[in-house]
C-alpha atoms as a PDB file:
ATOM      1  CA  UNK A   1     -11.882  -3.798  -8.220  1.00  0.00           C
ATOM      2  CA  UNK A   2     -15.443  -2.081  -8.813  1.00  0.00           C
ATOM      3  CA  UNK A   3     -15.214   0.214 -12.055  1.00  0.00           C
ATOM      4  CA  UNK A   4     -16.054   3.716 -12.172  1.00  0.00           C
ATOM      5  CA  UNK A   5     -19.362   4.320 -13.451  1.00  0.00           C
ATOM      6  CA  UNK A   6     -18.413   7.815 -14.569  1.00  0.00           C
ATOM      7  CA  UNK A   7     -15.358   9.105 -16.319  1.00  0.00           C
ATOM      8  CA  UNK A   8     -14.312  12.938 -15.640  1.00  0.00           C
ATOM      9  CA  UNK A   9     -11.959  13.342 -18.770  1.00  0.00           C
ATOM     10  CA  UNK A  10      -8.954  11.474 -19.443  1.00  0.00           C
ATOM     11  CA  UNK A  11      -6.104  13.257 -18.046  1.00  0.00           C
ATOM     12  CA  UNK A  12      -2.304  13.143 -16.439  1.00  0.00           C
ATOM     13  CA  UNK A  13      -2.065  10.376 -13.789  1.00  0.00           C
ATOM     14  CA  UNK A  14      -0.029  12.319 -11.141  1.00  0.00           C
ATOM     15  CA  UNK A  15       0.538   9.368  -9.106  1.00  0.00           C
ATOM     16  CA  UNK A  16       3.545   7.691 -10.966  1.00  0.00           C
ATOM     17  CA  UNK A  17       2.919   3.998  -9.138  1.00  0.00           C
ATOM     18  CA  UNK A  18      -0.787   4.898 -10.696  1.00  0.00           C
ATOM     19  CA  UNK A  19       0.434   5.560 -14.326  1.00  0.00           C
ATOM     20  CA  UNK A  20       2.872   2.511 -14.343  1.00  0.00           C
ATOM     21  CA  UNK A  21       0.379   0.222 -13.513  1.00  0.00           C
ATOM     22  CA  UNK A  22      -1.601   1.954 -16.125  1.00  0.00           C
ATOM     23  CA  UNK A  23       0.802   1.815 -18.156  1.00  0.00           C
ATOM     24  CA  UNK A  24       0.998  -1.902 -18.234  1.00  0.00           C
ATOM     25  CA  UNK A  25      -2.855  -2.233 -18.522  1.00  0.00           C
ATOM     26  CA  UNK A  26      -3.376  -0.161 -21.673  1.00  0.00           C
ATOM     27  CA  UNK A  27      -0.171  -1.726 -23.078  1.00  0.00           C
ATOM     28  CA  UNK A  28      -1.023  -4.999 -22.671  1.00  0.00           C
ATOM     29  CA  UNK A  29      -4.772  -3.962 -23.899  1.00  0.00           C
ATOM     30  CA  UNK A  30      -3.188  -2.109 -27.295  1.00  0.00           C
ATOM     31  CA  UNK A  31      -1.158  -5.332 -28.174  1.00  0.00           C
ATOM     32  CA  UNK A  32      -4.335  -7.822 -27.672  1.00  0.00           C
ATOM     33  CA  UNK A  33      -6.106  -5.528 -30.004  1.00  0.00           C
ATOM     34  CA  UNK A  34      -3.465  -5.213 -32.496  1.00  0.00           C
ATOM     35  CA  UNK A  35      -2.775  -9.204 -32.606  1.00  0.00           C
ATOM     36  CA  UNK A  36      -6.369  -9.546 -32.908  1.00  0.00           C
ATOM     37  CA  UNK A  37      -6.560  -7.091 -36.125  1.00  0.00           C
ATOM     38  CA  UNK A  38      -3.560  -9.316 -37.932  1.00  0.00           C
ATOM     39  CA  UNK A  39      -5.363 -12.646 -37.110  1.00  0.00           C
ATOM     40  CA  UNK A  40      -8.828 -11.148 -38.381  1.00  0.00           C
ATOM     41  CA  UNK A  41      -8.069  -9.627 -41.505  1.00  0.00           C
ATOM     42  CA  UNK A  42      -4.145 -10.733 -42.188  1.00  0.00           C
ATOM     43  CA  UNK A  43      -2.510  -7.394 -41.959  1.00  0.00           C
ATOM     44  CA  UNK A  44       1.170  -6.759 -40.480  1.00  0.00           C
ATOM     45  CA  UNK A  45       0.994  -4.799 -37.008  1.00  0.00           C
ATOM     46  CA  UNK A  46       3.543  -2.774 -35.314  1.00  0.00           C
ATOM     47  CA  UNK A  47       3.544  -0.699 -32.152  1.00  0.00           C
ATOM     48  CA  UNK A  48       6.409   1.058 -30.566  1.00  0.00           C
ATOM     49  CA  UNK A  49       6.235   2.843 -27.205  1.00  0.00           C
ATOM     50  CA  UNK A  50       8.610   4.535 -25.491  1.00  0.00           C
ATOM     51  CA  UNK A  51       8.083   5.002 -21.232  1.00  0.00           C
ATOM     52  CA  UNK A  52       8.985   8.262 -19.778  1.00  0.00           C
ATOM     53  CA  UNK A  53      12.383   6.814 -18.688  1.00  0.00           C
ATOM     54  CA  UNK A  54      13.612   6.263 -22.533  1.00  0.00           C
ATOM     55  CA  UNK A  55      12.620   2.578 -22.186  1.00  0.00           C
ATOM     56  CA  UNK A  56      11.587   1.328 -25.398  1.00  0.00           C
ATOM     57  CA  UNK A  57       8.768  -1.499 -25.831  1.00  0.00           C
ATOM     58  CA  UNK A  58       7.337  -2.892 -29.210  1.00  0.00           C
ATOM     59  CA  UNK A  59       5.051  -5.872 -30.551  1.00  0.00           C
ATOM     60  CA  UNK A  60       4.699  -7.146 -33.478  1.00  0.00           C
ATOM     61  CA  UNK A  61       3.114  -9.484 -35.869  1.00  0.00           C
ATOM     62  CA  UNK A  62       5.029 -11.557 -36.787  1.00  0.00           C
ATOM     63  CA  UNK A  63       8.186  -9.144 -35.886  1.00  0.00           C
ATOM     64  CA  UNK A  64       7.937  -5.487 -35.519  1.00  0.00           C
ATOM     65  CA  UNK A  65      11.797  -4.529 -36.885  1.00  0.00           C
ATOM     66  CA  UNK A  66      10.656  -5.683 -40.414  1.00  0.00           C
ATOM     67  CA  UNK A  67       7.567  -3.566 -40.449  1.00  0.00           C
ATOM     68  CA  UNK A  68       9.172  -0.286 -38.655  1.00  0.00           C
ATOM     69  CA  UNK A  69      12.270  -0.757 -40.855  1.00  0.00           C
ATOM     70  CA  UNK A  70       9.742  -0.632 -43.759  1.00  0.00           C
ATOM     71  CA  UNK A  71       8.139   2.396 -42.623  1.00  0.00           C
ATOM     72  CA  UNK A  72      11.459   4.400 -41.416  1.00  0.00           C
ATOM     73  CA  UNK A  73      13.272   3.711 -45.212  1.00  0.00           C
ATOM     74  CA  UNK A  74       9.962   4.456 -46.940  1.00  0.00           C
ATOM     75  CA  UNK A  75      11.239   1.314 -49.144  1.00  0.00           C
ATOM     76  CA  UNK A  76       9.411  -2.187 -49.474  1.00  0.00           C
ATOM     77  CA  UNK A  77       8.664  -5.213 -46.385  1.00  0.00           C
ATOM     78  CA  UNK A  78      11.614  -6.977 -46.409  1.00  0.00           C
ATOM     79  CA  UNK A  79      10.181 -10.539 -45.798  1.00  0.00           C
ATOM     80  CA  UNK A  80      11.398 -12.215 -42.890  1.00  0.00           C
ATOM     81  CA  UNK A  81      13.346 -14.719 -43.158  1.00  0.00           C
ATOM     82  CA  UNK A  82      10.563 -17.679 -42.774  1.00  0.00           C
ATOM     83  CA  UNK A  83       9.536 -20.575 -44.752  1.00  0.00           C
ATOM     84  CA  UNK A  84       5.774 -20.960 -45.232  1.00  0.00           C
ATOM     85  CA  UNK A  85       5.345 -23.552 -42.404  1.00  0.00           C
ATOM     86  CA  UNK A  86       6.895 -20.556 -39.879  1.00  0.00           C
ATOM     87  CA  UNK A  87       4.793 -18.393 -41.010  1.00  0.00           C
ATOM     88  CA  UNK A  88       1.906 -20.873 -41.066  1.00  0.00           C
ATOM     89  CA  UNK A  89       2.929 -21.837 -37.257  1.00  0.00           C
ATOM     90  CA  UNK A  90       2.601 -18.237 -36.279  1.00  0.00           C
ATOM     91  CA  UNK A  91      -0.792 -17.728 -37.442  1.00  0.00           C
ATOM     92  CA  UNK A  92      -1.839 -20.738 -35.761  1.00  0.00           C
ATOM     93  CA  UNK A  93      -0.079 -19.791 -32.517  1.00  0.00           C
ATOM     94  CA  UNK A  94      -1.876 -16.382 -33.437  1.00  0.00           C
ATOM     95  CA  UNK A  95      -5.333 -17.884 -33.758  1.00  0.00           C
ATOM     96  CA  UNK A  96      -5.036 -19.992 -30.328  1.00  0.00           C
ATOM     97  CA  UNK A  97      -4.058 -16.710 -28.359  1.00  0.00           C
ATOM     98  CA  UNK A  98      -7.302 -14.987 -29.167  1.00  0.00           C
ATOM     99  CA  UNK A  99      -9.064 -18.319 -28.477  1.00  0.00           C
ATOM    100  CA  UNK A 100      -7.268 -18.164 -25.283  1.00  0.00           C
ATOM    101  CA  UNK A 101      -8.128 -14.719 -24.314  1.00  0.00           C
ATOM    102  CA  UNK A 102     -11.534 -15.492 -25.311  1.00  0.00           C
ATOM    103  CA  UNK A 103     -12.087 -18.334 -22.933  1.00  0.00           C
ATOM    104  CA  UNK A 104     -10.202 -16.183 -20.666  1.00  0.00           C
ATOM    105  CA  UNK A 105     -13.146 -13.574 -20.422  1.00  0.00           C
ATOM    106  CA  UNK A 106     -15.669 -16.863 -20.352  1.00  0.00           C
ATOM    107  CA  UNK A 107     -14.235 -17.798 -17.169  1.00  0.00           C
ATOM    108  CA  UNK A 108     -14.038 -14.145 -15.409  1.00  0.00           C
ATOM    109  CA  UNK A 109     -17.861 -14.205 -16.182  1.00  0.00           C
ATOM    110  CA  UNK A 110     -18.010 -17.182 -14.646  1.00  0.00           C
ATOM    111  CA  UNK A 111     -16.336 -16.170 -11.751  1.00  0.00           C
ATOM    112  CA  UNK A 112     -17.778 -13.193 -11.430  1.00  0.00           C
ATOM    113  CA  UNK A 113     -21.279 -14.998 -11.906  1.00  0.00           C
ATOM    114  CA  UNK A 114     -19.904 -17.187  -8.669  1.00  0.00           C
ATOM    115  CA  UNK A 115     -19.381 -14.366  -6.845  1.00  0.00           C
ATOM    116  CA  UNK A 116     -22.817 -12.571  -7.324  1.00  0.00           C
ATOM    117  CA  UNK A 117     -24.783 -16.067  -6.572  1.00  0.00           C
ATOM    118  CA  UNK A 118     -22.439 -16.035  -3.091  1.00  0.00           C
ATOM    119  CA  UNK A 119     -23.540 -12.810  -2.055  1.00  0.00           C
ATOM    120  CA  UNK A 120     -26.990 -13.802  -2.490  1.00  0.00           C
ATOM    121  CA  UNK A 121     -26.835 -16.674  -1.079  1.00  0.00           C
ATOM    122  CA  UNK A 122     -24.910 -14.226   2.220  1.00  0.00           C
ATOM    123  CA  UNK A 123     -27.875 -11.881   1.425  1.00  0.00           C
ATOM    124  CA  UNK A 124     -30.702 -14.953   2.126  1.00  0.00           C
ATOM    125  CA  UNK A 125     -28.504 -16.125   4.456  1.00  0.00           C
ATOM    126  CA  UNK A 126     -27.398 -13.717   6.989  1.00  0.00           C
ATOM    127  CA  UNK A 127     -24.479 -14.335   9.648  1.00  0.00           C
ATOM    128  CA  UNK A 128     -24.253 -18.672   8.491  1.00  0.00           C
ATOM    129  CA  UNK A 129     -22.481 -18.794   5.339  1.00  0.00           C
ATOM    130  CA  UNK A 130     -20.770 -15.630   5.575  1.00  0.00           C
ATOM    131  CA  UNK A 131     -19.301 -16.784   9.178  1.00  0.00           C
ATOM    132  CA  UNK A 132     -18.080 -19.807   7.657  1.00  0.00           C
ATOM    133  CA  UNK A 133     -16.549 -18.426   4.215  1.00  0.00           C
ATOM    134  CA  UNK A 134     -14.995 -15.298   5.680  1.00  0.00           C
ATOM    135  CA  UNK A 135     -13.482 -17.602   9.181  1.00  0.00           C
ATOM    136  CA  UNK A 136     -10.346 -18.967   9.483  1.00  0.00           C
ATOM    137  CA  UNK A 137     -10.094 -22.540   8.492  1.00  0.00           C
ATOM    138  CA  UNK A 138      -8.318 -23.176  12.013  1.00  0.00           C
ATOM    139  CA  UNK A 139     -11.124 -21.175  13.668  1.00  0.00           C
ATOM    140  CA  UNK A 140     -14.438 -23.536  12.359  1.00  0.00           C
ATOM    141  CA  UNK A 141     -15.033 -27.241  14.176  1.00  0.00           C
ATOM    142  CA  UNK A 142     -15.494 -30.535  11.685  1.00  0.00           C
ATOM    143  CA  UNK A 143     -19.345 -30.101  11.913  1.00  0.00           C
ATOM    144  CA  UNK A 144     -19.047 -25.877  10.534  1.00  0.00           C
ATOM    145  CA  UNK A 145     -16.235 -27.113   7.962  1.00  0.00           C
ATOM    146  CA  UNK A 146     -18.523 -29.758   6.734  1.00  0.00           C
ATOM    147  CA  UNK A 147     -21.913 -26.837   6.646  1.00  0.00           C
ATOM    148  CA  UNK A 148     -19.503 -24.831   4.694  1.00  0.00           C
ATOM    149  CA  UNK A 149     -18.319 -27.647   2.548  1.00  0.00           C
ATOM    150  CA  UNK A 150     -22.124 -28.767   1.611  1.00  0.00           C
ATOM    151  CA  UNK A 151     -22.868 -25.096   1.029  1.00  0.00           C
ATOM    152  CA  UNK A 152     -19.978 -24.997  -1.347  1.00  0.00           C
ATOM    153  CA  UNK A 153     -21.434 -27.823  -3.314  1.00  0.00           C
ATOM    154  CA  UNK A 154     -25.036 -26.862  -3.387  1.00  0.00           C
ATOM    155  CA  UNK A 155     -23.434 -23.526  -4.948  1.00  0.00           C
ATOM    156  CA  UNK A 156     -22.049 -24.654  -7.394  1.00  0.00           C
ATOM    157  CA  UNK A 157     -24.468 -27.551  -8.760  1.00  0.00           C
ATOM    158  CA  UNK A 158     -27.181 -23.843  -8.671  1.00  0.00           C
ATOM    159  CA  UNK A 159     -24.684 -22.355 -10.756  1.00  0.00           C
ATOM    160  CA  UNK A 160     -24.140 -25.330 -13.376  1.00  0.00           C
ATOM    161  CA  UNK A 161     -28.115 -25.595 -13.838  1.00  0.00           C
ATOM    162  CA  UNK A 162     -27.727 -22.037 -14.642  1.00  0.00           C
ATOM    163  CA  UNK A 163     -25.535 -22.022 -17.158  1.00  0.00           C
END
């Protein structure tokens, strides 16, 4: 889905399909970002939200009761009950999700490099390759399945000497 190139404000999503699927986005964005600050520099991280309905949703690193609890008595972090390997587990598990999310974005450049160099090639090559990729596979004969199929592979050997 093509991104807006300008932004008018930041206001009230009327649409309530709209703001749940918002919702869900920026959510899903705020706890990346806040498991990302505890792996880099150590901290604890909690975030509570609460939907329009009363539902309540929370993340936390490790656990988000400890840390709220904390905050709500005004007292001390009561330490979890975790031995050092637990704890030493969860970082690690920590660590791979951002390495995950990071090869994550690798490959939606990739794709998204794939995509570009098949519209060019559509561009260069108007009414062949785009009548074979956007056809029904029941619709093309053995000889257009095999043009398509050898397009295919020259595609993708251009992209790997690219990258």
């Amino acid at each position: 889905m093509p991104r807006r190139e300008k932004r008018e404000g930041i206001c009230f999503i009327e649409d309530k399909r709209e703001r749940g699927i918002t919702f869900s986005k920026r959510r899903d964005g705020l706890y990346k970002m806040a498991c990302d600050l505890s792996v880099l520099t150590g901290v604890r991280v909690a975030v509570v939200l609460e939907m329009e309905s009363g539902i309540m949703h929370s993340f936390g690193t490790p656990s988000a009761a400890p840390i709220v609890e904390a905050f709500l008595s005004g007292g001390p972090l009561v330490e979890p009950l975790a031995d050092e390997a637990t704890n030493a587990r969860i970082r690690m598990l920590q660590g791979e999700v951002a390495r995950l999310d990071m090869e994550s974005v690798t490959h939606e450049k990739r794709a998204e490099l794939s995509l570009e160099h098949i519209k060019n090639i559509q561009d260069e090559n108007p009414g062949i390759v785009p009548n074979f990729i956007f056809s029904k596979e029941e619709d093309l004969s053995l000889e257009d399945l095999n043009k398509l199929f050898n397009e295919l592979l020259w595609v993708r050997e251009d992209i790997r000497r690219r990258m």
